[in-house]
Protein backbone atom coordinates (compact mmCIF):
# COMPACT_ATOMS: atom_id res chain seq x y z
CA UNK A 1 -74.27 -28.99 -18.99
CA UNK A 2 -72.64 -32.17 -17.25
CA UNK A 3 -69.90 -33.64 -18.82
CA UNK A 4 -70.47 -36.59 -21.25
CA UNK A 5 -68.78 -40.35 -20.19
CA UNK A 6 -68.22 -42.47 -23.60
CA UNK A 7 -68.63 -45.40 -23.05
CA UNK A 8 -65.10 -47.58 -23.67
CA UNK A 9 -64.36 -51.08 -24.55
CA UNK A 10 -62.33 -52.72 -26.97
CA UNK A 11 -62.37 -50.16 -29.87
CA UNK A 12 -60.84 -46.83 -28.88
CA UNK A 13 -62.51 -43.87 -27.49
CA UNK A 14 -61.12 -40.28 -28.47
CA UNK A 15 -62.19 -37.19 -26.37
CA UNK A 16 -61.41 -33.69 -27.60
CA UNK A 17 -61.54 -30.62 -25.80
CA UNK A 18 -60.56 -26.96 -26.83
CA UNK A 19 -60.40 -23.72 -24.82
CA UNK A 20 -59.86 -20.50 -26.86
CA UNK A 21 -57.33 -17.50 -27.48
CA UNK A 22 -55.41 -16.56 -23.69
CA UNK A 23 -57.44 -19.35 -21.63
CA UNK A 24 -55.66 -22.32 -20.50
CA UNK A 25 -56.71 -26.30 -19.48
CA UNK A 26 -57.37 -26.06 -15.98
CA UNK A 27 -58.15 -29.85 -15.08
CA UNK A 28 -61.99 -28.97 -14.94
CA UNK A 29 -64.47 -30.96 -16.70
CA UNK A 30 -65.31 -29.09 -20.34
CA UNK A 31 -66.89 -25.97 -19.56
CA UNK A 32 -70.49 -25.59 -20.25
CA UNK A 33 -69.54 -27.70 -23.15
CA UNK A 34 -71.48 -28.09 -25.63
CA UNK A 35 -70.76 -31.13 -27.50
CA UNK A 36 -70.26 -31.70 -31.06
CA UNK A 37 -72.30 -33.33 -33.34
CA UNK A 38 -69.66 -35.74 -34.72
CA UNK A 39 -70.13 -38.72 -37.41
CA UNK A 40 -66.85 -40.31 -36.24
CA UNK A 41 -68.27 -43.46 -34.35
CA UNK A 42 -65.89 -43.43 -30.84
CA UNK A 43 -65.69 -39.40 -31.12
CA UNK A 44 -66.66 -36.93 -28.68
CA UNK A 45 -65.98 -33.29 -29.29
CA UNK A 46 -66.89 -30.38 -27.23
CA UNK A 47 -66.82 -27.03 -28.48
CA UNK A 48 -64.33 -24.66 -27.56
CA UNK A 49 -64.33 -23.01 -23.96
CA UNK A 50 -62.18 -21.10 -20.67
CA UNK A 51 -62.03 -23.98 -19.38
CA UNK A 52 -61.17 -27.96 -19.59
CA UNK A 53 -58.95 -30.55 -19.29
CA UNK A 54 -60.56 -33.54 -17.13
CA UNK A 55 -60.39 -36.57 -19.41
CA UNK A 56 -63.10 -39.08 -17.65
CA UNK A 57 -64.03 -41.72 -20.03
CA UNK A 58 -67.31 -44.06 -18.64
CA UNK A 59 -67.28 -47.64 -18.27
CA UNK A 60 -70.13 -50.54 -17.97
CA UNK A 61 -68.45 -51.64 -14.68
CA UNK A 62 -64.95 -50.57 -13.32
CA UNK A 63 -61.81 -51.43 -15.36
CA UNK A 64 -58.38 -50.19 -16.25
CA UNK A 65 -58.10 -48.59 -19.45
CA UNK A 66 -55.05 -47.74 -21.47
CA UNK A 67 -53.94 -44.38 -23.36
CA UNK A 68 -53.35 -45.02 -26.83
CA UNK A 69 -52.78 -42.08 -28.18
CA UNK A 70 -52.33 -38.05 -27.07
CA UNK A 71 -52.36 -35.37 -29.36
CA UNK A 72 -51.93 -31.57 -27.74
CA UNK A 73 -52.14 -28.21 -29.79
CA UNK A 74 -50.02 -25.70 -27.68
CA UNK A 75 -50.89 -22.03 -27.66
CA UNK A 76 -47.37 -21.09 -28.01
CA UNK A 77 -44.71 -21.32 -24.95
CA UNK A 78 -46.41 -22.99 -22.92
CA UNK A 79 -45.99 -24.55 -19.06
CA UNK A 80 -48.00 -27.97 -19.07
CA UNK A 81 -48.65 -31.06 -17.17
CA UNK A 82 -50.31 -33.99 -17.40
CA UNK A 83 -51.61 -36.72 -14.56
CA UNK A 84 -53.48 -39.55 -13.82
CA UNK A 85 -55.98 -38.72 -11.05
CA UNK A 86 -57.11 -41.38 -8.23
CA UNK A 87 -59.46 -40.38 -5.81
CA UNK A 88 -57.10 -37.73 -4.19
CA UNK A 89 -53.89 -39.11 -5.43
CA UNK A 90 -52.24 -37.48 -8.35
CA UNK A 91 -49.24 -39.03 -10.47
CA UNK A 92 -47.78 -36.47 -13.07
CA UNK A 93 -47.03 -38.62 -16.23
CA UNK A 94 -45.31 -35.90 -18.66
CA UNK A 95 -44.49 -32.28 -18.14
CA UNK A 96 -42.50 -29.43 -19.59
CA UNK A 97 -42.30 -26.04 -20.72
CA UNK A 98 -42.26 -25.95 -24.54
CA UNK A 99 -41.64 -23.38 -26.99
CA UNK A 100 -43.18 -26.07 -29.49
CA UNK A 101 -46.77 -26.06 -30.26
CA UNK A 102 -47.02 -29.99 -30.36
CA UNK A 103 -47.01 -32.89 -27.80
CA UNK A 104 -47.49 -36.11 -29.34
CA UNK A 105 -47.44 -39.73 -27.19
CA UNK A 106 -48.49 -42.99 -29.01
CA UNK A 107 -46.90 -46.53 -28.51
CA UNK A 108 -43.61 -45.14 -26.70
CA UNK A 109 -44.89 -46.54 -23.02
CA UNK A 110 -48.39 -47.23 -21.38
CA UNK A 111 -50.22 -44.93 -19.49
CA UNK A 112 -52.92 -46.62 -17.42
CA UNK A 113 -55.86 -44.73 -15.74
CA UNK A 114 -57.41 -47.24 -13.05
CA UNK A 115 -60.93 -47.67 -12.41
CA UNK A 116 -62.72 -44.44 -11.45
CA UNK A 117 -59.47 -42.69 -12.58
CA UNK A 118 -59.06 -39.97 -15.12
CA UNK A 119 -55.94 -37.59 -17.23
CA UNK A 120 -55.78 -33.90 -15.82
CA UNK A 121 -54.19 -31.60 -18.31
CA UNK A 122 -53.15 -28.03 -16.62
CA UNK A 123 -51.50 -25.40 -18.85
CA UNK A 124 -50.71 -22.32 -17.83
CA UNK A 125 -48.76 -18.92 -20.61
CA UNK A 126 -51.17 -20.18 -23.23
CA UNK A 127 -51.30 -17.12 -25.89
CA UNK A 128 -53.43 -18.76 -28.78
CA UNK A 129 -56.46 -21.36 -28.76
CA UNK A 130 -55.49 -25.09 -28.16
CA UNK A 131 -56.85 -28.13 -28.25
CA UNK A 132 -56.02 -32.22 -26.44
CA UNK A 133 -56.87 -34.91 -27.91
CA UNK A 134 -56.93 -38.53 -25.82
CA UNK A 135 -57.86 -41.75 -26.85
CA UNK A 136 -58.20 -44.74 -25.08
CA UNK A 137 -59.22 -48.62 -25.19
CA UNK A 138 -60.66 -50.97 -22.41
CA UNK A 139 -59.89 -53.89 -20.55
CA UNK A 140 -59.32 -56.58 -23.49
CA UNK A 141 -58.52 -54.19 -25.96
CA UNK A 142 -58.37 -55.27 -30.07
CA UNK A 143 -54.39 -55.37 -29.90
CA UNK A 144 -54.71 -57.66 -25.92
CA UNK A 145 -51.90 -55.66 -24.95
CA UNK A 146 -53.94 -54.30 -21.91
């Protein structure tokens, strides 16, 4: 199944992807994903997989849209990064090795993710499922901070 693009503007968008018990994010679109029935409005959720971590959100025409908000579940020690991807330019924007199980980024900076861009989240020592979280906001968005 292809990935899904959500449509962003100025609400936010979330995306959430899982992978299970000893896989890892890999920077590949969700695999064979199958998404989530999900009442949230803004919400897409696929279900748990081996694979994932491409966050590509759609647009009506190309814009720059701003990360609001990052939640990611750790499977224990963990190695981790995460980028913004350009064509074939990649720009890591946070990385570490953590023996926590939670990375959380809201409000401390911006992280912008240009038109036809997208977040890459690699992990690698994962031990137990995890899960990412991203959510995002358009061109214009409801605080006109972007």
């Amino acid at each position: 199944m292809a990935e899904q693009l959500l449509m962003v503007g100025s609400s936010p968008v979330t995306m959430q992807q899982r992978v299970g018990s000893g896989d890892d994010f890999d920077g590949a679109a969700p695999g064979a994903g199958t998404i989530i029935p999900t009442l949230e409005p803004g919400w897409i959720k696929y279900a748990e997989s081996n694979q994932g971590g491409k966050f590509q959100f759609g647009t009506n025409e190309p814009q720059v849209l701003r990360v609001v908000q990052i939640w990611i579940k750790f499977g224990g020690q963990t190695s981790w990064s995460l980028s913004v991807v350009m064509g074939t330019d990649e720009v890591v924007a946070f990385s570490g090795t953590t023996e926590t199980e939670l990375f959380k980024f809201g409000g401390e900076a911006e992280i912008i993710i240009p038109p036809g861009g997208y977040l890459k989240l690699v992990t690698s020592g994962g031990s137990t499922a995890m899960f990412a979280n991203v959510s995002v906001v358009g061109d214009g968005g409801a605080d006109g901070l972007v």
